[in-house]
PDB file of N, CA and C in Angstrom:
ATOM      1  N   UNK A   1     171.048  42.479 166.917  1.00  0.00           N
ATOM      2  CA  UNK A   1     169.981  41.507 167.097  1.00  0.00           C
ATOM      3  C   UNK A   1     170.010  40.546 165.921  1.00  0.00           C
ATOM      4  N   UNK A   2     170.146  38.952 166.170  1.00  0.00           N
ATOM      5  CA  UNK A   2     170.210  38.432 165.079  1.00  0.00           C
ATOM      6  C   UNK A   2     168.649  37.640 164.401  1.00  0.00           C
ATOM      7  N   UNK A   3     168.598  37.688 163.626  1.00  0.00           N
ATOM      8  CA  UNK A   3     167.487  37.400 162.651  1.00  0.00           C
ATOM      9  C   UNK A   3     167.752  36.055 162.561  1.00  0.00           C
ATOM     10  N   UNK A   4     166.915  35.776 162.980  1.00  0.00           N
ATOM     11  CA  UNK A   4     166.643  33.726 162.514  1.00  0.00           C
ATOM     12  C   UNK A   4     166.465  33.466 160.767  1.00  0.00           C
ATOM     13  N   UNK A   5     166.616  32.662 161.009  1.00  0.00           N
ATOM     14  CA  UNK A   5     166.677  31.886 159.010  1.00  0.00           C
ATOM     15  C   UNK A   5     164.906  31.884 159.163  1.00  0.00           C
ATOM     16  N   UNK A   6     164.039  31.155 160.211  1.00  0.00           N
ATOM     17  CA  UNK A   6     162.785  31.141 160.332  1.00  0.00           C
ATOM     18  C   UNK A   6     162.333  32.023 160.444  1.00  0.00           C
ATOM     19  N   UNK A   7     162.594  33.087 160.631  1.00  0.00           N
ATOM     20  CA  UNK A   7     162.064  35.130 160.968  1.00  0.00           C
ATOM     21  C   UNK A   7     161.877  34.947 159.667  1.00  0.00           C
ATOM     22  N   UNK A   8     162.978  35.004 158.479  1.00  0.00           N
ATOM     23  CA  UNK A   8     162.759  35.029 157.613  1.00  0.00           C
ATOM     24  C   UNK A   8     162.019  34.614 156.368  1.00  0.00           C
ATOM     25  N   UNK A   9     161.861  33.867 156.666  1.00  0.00           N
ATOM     26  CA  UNK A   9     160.696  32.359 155.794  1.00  0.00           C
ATOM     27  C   UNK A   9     159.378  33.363 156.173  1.00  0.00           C
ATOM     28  N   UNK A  10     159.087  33.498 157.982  1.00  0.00           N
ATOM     29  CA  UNK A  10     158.130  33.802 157.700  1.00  0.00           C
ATOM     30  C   UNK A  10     157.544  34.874 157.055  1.00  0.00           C
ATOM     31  N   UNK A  11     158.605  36.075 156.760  1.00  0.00           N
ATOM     32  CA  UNK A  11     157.978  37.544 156.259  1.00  0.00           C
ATOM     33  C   UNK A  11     158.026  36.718 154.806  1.00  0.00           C
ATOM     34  N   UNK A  12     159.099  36.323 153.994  1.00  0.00           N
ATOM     35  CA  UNK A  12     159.196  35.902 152.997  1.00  0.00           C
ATOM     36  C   UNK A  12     158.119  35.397 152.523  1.00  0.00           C
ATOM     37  N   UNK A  13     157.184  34.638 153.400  1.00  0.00           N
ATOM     38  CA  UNK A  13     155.914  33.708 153.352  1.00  0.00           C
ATOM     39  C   UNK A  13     154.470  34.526 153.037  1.00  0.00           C
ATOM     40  N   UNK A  14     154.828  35.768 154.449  1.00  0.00           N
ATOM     41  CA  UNK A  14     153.421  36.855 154.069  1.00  0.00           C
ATOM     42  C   UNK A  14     153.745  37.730 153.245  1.00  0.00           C
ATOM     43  N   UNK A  15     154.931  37.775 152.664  1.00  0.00           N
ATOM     44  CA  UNK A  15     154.868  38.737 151.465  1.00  0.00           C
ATOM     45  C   UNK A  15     154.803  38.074 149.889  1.00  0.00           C
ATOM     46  N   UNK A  16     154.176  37.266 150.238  1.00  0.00           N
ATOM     47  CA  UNK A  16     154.307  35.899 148.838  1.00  0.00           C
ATOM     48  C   UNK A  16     155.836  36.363 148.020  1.00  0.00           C
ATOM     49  N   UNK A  17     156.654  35.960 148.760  1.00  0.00           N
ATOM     50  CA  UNK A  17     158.441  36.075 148.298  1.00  0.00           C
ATOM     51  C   UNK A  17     158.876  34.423 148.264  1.00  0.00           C
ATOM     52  N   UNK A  18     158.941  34.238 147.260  1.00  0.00           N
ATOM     53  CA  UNK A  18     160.030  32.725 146.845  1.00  0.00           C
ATOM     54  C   UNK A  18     161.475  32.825 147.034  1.00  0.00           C
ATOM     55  N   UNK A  19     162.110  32.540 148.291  1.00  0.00           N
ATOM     56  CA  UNK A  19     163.987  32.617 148.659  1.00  0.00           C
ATOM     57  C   UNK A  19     164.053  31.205 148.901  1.00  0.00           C
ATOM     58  N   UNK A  20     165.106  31.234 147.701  1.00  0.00           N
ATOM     59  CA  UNK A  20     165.970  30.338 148.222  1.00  0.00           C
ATOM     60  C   UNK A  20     166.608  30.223 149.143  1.00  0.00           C
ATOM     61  N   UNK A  21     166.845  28.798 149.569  1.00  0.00           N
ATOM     62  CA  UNK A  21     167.188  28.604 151.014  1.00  0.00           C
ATOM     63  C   UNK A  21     168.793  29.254 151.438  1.00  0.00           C
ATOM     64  N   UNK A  22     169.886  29.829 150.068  1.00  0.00           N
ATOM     65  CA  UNK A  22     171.192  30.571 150.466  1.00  0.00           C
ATOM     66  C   UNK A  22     170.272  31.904 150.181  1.00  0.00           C
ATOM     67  N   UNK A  23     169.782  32.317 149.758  1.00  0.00           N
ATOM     68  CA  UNK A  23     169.566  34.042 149.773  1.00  0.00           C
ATOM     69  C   UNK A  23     168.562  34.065 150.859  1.00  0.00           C
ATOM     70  N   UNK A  24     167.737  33.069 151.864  1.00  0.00           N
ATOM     71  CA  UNK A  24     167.279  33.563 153.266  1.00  0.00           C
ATOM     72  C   UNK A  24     168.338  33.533 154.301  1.00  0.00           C
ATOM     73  N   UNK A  25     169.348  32.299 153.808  1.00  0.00           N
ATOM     74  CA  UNK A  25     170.556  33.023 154.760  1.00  0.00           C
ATOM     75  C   UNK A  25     171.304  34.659 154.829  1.00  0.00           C
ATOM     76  N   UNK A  26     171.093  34.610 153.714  1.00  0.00           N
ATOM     77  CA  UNK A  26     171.473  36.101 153.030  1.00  0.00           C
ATOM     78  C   UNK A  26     170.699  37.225 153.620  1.00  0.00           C
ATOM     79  N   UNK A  27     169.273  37.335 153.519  1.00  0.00           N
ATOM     80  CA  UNK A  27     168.835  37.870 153.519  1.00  0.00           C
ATOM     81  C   UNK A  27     168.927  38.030 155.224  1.00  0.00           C
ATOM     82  N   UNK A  28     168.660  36.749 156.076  1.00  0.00           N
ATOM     83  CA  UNK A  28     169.154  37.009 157.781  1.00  0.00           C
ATOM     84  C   UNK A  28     169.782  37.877 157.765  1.00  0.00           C
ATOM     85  N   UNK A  29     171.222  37.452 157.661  1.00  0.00           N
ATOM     86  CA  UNK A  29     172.103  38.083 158.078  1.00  0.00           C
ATOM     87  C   UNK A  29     172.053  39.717 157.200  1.00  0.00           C
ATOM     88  N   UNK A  30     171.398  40.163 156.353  1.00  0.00           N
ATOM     89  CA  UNK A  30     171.243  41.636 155.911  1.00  0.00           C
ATOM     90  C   UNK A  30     170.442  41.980 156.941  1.00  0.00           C
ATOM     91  N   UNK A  31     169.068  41.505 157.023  1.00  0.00           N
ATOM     92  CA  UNK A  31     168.550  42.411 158.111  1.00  0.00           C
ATOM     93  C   UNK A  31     169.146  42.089 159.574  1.00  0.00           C
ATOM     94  N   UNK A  32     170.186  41.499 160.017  1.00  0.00           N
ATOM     95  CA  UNK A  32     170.775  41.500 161.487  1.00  0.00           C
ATOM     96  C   UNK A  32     171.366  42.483 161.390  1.00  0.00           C
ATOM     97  N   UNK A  33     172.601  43.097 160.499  1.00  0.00           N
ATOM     98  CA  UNK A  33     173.175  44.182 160.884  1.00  0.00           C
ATOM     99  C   UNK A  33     172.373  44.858 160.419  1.00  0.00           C
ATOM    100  N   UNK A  34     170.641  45.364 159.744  1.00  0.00           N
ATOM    101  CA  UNK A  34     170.550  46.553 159.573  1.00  0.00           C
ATOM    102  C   UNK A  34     169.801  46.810 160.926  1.00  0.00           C
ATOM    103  N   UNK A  35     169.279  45.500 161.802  1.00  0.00           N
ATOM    104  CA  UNK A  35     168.400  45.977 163.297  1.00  0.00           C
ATOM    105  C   UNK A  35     169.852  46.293 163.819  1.00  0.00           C
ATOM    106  N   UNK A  36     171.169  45.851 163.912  1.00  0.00           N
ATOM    107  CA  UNK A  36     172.469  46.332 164.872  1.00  0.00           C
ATOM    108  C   UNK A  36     172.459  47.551 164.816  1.00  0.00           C
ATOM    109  N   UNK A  37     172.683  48.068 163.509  1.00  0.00           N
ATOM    110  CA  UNK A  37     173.068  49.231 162.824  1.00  0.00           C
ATOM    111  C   UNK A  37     171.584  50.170 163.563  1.00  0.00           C
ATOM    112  N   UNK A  38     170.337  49.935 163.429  1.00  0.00           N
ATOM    113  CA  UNK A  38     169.599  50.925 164.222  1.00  0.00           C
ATOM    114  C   UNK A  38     169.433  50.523 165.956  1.00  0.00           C
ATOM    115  N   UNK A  39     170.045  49.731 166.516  1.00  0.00           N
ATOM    116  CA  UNK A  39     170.157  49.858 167.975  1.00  0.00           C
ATOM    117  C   UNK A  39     171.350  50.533 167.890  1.00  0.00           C
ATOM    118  N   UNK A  40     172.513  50.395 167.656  1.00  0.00           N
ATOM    119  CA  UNK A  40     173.291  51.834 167.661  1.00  0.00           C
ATOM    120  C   UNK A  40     173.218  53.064 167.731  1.00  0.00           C
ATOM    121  N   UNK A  41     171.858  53.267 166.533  1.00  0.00           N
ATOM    122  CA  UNK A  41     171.384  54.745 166.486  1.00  0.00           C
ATOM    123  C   UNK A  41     170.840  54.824 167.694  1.00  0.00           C
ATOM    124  N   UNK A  42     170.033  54.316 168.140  1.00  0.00           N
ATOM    125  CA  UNK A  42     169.219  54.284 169.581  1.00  0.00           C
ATOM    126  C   UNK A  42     169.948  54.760 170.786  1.00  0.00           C
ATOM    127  N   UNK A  43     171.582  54.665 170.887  1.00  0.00           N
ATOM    128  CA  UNK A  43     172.442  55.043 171.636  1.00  0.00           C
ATOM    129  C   UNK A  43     172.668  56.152 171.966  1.00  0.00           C
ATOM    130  N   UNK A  44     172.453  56.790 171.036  1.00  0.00           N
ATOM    131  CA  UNK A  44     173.120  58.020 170.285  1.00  0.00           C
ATOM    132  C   UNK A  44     172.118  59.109 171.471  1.00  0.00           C
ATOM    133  N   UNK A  45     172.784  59.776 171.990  1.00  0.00           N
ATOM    134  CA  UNK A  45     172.624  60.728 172.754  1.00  0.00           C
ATOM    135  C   UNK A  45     172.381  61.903 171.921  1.00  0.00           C
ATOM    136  N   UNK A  46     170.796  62.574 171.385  1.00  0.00           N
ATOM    137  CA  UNK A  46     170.895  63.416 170.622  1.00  0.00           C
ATOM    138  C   UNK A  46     170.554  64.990 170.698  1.00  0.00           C
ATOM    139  N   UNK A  47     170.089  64.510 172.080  1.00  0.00           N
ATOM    140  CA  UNK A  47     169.330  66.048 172.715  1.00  0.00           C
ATOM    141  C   UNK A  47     170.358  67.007 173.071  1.00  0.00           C
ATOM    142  N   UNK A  48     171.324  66.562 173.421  1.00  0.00           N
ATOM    143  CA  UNK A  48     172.762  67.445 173.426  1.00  0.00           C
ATOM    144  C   UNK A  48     173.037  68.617 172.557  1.00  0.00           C
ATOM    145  N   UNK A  49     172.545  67.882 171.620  1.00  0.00           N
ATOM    146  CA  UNK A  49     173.226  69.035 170.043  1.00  0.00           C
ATOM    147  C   UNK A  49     171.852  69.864 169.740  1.00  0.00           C
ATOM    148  N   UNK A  50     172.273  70.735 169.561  1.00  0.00           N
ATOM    149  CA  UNK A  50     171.087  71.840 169.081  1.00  0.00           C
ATOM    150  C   UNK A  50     170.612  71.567 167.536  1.00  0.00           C
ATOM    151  N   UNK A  51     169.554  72.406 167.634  1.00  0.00           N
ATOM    152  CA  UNK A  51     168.632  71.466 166.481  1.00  0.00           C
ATOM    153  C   UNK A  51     169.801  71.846 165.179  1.00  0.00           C
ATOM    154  N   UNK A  52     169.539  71.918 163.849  1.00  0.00           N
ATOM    155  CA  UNK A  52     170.730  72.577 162.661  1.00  0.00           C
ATOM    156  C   UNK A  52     169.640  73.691 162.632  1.00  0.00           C
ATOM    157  N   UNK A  53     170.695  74.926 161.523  1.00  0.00           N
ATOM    158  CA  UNK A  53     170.072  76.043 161.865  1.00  0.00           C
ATOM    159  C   UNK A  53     169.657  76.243 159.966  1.00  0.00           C
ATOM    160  N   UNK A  54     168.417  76.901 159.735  1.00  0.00           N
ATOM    161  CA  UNK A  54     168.448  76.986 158.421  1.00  0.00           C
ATOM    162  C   UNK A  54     168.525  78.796 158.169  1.00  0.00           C
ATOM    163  N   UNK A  55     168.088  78.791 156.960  1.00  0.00           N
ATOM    164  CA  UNK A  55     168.111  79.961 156.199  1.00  0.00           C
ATOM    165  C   UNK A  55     167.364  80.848 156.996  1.00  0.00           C
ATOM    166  N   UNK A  56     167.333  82.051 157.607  1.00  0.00           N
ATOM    167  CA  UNK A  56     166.430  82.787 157.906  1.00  0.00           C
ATOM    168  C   UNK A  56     165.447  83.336 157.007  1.00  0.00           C
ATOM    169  N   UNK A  57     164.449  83.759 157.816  1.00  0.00           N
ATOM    170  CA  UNK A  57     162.957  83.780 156.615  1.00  0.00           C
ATOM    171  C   UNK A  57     163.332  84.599 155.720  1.00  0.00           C
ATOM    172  N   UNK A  58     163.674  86.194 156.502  1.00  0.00           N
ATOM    173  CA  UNK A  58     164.230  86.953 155.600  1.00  0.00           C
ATOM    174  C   UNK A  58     165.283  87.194 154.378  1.00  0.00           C
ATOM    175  N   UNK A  59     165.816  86.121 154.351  1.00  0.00           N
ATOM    176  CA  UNK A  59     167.160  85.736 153.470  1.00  0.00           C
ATOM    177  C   UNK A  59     166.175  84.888 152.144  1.00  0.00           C
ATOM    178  N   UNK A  60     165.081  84.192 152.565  1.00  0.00           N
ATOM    179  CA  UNK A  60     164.488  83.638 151.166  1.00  0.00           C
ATOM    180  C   UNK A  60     163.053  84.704 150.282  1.00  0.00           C
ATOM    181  N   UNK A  61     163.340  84.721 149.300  1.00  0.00           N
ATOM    182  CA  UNK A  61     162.495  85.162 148.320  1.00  0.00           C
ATOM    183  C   UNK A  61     161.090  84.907 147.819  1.00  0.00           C
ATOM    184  N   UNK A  62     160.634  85.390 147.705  1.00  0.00           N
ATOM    185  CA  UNK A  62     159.123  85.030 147.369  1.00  0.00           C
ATOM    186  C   UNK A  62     158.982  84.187 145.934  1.00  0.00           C
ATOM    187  N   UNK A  63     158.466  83.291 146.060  1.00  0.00           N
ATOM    188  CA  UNK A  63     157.898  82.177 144.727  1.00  0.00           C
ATOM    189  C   UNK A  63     157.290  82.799 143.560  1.00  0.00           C
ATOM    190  N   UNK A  64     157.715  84.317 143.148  1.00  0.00           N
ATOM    191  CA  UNK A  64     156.656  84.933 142.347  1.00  0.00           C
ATOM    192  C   UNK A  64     157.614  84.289 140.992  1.00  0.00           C
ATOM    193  N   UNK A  65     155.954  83.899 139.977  1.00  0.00           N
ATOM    194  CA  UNK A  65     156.733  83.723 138.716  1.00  0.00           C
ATOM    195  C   UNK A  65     157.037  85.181 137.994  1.00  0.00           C
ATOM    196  N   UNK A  66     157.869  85.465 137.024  1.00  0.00           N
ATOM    197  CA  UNK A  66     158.660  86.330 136.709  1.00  0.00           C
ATOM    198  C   UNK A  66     157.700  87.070 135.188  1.00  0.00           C
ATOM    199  N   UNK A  67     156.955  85.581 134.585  1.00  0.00           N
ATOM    200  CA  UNK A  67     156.752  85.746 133.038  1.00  0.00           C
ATOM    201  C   UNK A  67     157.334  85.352 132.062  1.00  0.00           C
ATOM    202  N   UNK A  68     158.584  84.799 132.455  1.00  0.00           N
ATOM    203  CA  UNK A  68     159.218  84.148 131.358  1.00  0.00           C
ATOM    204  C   UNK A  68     158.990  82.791 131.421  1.00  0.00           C
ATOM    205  N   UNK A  69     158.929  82.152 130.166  1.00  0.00           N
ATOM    206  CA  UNK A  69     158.600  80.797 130.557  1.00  0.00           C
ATOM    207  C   UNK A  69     159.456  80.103 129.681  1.00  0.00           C
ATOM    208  N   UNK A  70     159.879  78.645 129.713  1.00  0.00           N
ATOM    209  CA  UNK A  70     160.218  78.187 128.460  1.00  0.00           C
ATOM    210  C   UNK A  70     160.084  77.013 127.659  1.00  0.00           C
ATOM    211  N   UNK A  71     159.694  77.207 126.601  1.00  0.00           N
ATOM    212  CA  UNK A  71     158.596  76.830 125.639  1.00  0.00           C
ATOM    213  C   UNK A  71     159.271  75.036 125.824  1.00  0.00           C
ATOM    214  N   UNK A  72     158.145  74.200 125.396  1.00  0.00           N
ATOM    215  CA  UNK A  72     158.712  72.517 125.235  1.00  0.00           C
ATOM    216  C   UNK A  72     159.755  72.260 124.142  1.00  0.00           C
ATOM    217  N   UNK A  73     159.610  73.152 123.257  1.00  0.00           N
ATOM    218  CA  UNK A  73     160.911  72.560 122.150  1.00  0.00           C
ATOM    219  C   UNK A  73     162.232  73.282 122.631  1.00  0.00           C
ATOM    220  N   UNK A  74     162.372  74.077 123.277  1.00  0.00           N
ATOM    221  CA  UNK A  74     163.869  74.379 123.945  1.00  0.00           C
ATOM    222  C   UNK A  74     164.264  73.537 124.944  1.00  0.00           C
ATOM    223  N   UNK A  75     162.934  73.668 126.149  1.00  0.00           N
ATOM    224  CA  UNK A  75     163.554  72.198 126.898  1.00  0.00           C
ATOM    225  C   UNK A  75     163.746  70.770 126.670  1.00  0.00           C
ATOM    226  N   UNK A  76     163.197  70.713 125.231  1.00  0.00           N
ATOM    227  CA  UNK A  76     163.751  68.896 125.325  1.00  0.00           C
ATOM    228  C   UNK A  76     164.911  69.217 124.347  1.00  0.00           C
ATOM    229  N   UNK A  77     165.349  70.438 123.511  1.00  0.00           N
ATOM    230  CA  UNK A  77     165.824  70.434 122.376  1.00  0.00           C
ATOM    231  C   UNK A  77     167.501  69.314 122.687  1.00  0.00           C
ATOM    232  N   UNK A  78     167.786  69.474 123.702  1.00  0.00           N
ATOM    233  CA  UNK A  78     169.193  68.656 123.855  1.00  0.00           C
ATOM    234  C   UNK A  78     168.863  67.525 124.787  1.00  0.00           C
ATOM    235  N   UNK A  79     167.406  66.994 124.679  1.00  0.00           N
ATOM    236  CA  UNK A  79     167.548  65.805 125.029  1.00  0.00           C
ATOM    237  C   UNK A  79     167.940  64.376 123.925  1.00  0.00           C
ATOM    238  N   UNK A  80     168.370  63.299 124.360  1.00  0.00           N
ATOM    239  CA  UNK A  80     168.583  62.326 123.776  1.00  0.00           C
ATOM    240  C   UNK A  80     168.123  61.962 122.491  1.00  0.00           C
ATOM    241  N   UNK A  81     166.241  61.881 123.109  1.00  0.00           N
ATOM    242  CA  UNK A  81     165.243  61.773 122.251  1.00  0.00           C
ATOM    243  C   UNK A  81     163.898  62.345 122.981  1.00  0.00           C
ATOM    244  N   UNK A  82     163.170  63.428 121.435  1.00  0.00           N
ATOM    245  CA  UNK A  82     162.240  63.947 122.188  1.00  0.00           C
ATOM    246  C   UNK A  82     161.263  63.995 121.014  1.00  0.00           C
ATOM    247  N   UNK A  83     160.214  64.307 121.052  1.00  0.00           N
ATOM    248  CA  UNK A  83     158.927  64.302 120.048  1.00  0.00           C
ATOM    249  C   UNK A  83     158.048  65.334 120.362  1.00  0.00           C
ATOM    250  N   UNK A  84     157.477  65.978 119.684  1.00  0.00           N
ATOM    251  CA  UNK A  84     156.518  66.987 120.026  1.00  0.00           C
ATOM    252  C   UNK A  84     156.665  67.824 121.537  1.00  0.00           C
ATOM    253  N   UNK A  85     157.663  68.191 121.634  1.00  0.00           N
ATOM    254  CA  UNK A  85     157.918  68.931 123.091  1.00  0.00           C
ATOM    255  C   UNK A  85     158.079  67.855 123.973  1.00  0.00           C
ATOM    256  N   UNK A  86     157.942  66.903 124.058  1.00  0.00           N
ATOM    257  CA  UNK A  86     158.105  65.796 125.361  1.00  0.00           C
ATOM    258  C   UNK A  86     159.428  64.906 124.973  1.00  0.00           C
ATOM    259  N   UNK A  87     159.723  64.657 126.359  1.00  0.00           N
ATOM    260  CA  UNK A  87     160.768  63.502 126.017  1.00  0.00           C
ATOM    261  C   UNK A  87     160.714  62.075 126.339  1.00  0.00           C
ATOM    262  N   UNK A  88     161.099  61.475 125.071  1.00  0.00           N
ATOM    263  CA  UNK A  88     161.178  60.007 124.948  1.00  0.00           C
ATOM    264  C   UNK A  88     161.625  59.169 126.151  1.00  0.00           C
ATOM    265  N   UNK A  89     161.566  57.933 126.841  1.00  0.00           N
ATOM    266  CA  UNK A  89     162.358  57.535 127.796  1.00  0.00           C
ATOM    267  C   UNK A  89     162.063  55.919 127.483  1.00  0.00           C
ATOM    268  N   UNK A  90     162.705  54.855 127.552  1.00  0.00           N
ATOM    269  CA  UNK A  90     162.286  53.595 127.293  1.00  0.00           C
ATOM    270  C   UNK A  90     161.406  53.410 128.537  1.00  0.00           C
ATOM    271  N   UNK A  91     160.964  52.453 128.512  1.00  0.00           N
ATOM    272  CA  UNK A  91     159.590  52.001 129.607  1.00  0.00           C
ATOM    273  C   UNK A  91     160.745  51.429 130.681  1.00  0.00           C
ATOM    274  N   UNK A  92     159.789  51.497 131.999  1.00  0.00           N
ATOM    275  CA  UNK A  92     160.803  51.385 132.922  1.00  0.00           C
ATOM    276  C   UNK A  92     160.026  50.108 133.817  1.00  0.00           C
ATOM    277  N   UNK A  93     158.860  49.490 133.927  1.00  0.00           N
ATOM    278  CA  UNK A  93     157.912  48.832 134.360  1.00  0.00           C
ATOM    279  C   UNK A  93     157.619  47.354 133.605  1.00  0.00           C
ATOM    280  N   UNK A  94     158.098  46.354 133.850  1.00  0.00           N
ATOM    281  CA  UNK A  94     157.869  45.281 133.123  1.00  0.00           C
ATOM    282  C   UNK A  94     156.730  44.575 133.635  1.00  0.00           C
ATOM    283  N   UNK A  95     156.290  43.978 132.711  1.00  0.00           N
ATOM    284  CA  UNK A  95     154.840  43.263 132.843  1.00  0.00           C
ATOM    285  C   UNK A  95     155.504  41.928 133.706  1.00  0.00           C
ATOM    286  N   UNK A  96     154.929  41.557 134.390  1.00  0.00           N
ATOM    287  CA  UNK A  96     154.877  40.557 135.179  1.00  0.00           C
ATOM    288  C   UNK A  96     154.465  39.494 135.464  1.00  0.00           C
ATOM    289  N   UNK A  97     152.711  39.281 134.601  1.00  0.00           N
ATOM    290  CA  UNK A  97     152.406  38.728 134.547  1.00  0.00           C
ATOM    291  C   UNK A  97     152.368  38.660 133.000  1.00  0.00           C
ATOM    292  N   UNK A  98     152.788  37.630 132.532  1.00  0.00           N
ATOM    293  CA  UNK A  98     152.892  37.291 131.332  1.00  0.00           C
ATOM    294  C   UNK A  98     151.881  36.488 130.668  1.00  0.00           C
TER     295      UNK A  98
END
């Protein structure tokens, strides 16, 4: 199914998104093959195949904790960077509005 350049403007529009006029071409043609790519799936004859089979109940173990635990300065001890039992990580969230 192909995606119009104008399909696009308009989501671009209600999602307050600024595209340039080559990355809404871009962006068309990404979401055309990803609607192709799920009418394909749609094809797909799936009732055929039996469901997958998992672990039987009896084969898994009960969630009991044991008592051992281990303390915050062993688990960060071989991290990168860590401080008082926790570990350091640079910020991952930039301010946006400036």
């Amino acid at each position: 199914m192909a995606i119009r350049r104008e399909d696009v403007e308009r989501i671009a529009e209600l999602a307050r998104l600024e595209l340039s006029p080559d990355r809404l071409d871009q962006v068309a043609g990404q979401l055309s093959r990803v609607l192709d790519f799920v009418a394909m799936l749609e094809k797909l004859e799936l009732n055929a195949d039996p469901p997958a089979e998992t672990a039987p109940a009896e084969a898994l173990r009960d969630d009991v904790p044991n008592g051992r635990r281990l303390g915050a300065e062993i688990a960060t001890a071989q991290a990168p960077e860590a401080e008082h039992g926790f570990f350091i990580v640079p910020p991952i969230v930039e301010n946006l509005n400036p």
